[in-house]
C-alpha atoms as a PDB file:
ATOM      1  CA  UNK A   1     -34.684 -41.872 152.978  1.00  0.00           C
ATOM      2  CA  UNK A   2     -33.977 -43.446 156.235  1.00  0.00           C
ATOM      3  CA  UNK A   3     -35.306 -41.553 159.519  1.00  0.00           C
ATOM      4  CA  UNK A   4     -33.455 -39.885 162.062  1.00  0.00           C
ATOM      5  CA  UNK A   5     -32.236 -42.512 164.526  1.00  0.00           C
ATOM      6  CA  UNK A   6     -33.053 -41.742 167.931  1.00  0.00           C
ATOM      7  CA  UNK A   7     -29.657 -40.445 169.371  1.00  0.00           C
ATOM      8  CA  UNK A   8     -29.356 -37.468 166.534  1.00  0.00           C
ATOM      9  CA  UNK A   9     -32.727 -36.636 166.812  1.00  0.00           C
ATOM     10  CA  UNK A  10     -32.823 -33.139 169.226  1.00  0.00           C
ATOM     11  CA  UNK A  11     -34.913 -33.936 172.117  1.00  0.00           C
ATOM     12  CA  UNK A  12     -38.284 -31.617 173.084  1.00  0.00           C
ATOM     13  CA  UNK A  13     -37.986 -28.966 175.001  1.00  0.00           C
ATOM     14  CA  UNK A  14     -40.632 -30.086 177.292  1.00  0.00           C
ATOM     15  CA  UNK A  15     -38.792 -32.691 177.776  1.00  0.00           C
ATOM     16  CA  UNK A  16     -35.528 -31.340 179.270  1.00  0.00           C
ATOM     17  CA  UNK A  17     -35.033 -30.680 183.178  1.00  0.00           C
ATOM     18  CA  UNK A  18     -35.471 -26.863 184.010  1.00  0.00           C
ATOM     19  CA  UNK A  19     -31.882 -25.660 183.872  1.00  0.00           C
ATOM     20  CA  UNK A  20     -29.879 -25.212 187.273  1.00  0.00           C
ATOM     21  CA  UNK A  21     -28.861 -21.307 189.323  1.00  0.00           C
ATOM     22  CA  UNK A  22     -25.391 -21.864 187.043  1.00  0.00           C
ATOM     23  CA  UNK A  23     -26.726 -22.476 183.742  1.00  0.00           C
ATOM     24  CA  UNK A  24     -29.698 -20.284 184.257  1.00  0.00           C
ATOM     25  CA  UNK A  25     -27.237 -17.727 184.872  1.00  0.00           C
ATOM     26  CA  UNK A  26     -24.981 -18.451 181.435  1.00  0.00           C
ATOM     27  CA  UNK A  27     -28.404 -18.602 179.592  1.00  0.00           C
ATOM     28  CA  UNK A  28     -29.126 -15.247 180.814  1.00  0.00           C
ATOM     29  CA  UNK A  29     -25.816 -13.857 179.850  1.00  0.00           C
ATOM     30  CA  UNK A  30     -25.789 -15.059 175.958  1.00  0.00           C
ATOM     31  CA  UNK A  31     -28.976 -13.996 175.772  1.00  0.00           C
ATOM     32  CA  UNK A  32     -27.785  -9.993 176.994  1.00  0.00           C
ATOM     33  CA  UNK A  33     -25.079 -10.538 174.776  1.00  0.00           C
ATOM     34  CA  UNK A  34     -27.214 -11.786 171.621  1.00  0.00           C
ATOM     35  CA  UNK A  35     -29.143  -8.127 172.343  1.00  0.00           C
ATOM     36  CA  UNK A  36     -26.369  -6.251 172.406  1.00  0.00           C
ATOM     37  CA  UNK A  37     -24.904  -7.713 169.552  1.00  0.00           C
ATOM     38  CA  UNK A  38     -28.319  -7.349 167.723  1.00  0.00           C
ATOM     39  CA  UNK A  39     -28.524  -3.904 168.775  1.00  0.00           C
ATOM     40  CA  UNK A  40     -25.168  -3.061 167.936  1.00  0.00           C
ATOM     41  CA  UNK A  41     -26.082  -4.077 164.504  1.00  0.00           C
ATOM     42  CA  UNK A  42     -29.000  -2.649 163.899  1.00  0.00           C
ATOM     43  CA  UNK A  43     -26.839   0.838 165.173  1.00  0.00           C
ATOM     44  CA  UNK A  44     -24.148   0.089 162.921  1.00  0.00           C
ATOM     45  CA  UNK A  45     -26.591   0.252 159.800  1.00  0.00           C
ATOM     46  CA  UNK A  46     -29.026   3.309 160.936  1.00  0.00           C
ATOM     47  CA  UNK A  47     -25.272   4.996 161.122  1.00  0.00           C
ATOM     48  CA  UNK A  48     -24.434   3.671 157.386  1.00  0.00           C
ATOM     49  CA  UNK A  49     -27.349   4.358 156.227  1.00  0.00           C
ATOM     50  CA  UNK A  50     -27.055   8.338 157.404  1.00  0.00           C
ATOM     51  CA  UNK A  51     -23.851   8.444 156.025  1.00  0.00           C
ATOM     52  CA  UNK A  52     -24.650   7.368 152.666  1.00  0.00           C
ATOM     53  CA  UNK A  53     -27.746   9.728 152.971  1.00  0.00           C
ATOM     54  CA  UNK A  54     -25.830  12.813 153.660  1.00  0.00           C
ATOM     55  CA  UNK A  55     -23.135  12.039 151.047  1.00  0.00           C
ATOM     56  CA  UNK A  56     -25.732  12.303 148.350  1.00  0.00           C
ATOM     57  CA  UNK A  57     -27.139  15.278 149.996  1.00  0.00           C
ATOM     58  CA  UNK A  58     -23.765  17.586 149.738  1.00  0.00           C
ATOM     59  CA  UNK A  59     -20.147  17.352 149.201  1.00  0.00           C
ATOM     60  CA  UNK A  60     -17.128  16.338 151.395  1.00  0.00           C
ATOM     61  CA  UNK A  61     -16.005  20.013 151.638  1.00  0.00           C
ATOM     62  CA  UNK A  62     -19.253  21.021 152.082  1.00  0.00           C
ATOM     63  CA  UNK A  63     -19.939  19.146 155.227  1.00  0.00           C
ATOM     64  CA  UNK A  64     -16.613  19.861 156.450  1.00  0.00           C
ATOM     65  CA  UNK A  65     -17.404  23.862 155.878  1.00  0.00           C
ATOM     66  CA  UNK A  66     -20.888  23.051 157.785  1.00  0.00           C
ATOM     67  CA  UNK A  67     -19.565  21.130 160.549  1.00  0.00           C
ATOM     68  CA  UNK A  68     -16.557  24.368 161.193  1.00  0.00           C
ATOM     69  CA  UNK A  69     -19.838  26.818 160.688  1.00  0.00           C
ATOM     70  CA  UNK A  70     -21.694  24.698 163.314  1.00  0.00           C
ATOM     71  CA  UNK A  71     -18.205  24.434 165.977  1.00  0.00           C
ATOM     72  CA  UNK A  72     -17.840  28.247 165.524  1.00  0.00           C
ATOM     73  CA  UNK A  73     -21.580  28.731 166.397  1.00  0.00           C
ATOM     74  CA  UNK A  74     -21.454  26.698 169.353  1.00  0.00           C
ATOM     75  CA  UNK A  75     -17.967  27.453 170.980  1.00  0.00           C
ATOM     76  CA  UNK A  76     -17.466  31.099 169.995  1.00  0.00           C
ATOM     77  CA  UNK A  77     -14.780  31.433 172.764  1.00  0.00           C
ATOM     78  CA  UNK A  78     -12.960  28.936 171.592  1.00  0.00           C
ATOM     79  CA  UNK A  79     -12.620  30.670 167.672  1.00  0.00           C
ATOM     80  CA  UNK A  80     -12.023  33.719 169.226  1.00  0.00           C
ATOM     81  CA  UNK A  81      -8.848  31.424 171.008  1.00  0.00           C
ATOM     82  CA  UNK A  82      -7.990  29.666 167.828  1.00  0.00           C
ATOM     83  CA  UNK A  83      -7.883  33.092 166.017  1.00  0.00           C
ATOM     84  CA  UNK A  84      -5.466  34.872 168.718  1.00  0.00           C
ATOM     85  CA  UNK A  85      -3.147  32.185 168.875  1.00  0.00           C
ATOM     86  CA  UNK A  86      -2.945  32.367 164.899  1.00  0.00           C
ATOM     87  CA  UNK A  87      -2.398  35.908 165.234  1.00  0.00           C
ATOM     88  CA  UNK A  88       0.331  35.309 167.775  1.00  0.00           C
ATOM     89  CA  UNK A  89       1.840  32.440 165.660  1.00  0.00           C
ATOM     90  CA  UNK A  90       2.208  34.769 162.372  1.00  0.00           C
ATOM     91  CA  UNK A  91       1.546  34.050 158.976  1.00  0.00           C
ATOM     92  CA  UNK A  92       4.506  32.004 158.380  1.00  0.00           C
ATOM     93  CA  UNK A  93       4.294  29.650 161.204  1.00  0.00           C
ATOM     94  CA  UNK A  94       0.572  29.205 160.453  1.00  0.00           C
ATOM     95  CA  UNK A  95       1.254  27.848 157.003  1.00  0.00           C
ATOM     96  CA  UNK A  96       4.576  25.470 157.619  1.00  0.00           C
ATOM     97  CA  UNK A  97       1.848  23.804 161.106  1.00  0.00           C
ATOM     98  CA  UNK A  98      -1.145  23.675 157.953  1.00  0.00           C
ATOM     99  CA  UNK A  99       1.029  22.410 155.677  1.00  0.00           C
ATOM    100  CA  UNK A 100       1.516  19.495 158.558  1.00  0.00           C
ATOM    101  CA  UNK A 101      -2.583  19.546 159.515  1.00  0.00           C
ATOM    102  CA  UNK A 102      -4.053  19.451 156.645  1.00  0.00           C
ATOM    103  CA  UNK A 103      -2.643  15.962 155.553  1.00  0.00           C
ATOM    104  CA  UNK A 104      -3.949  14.182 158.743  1.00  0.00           C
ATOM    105  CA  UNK A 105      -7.274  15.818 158.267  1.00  0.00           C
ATOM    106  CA  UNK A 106      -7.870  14.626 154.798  1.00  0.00           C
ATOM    107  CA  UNK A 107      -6.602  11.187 156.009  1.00  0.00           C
ATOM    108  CA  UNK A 108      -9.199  11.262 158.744  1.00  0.00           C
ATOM    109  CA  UNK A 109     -11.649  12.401 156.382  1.00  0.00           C
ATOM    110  CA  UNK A 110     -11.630   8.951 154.089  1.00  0.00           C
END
């Protein structure tokens, strides 16, 4: 096999001048964005990861049921808000804005 010739071959980095205020600068910002992309990464698969974990801990409605539990727990004005208004609304106009709800919900939930 023949050997590099010497105008492919990558020169040593001892060998290069140190890099100028401008390219300095551009060095600095790949190498933030290289971190944040790594990072980003590495935040996108810890967040999988949970997922899949609590999918094999409990079911879909189950979460959902936890998650409402959890809201009412923490913002007990605002279920004592949701429930008025419902009781304002009436029965009927509570099921036709469900029946309208409920669709996007389970949409939201895939």
């Amino acid at each position: 096999m023949a050997a590099a010739s010497p105008t492919t071959a990558v020169p040593d980095v001892a060998d290069l001048p140190p890099p100028t205020d401008a390219q300095q600068k551009v060095i600095d910002r790949i190498a933030t964005q290289r971190a944040r992309l790594r990072a980003r990464r590495v935040a996108r698969a810890q967040s999988l990861a949970l997922s899949r974990q609590r999918e094999g801990a409990g079911g879909i409605d189950e979460s959902m049921a936890l998650r409402l539990a959890g809201f009412a727990r923490e913002h007990p004005v605002a279920m004592v808000a949701m429930a008025g208004v419902g009781l304002v609304a009436g029965p009927r106009r509570l099921i036709r804005w469900a029946g309208v709800v409920l669709p996007l919900l389970m949409r939201l939930r895939r």
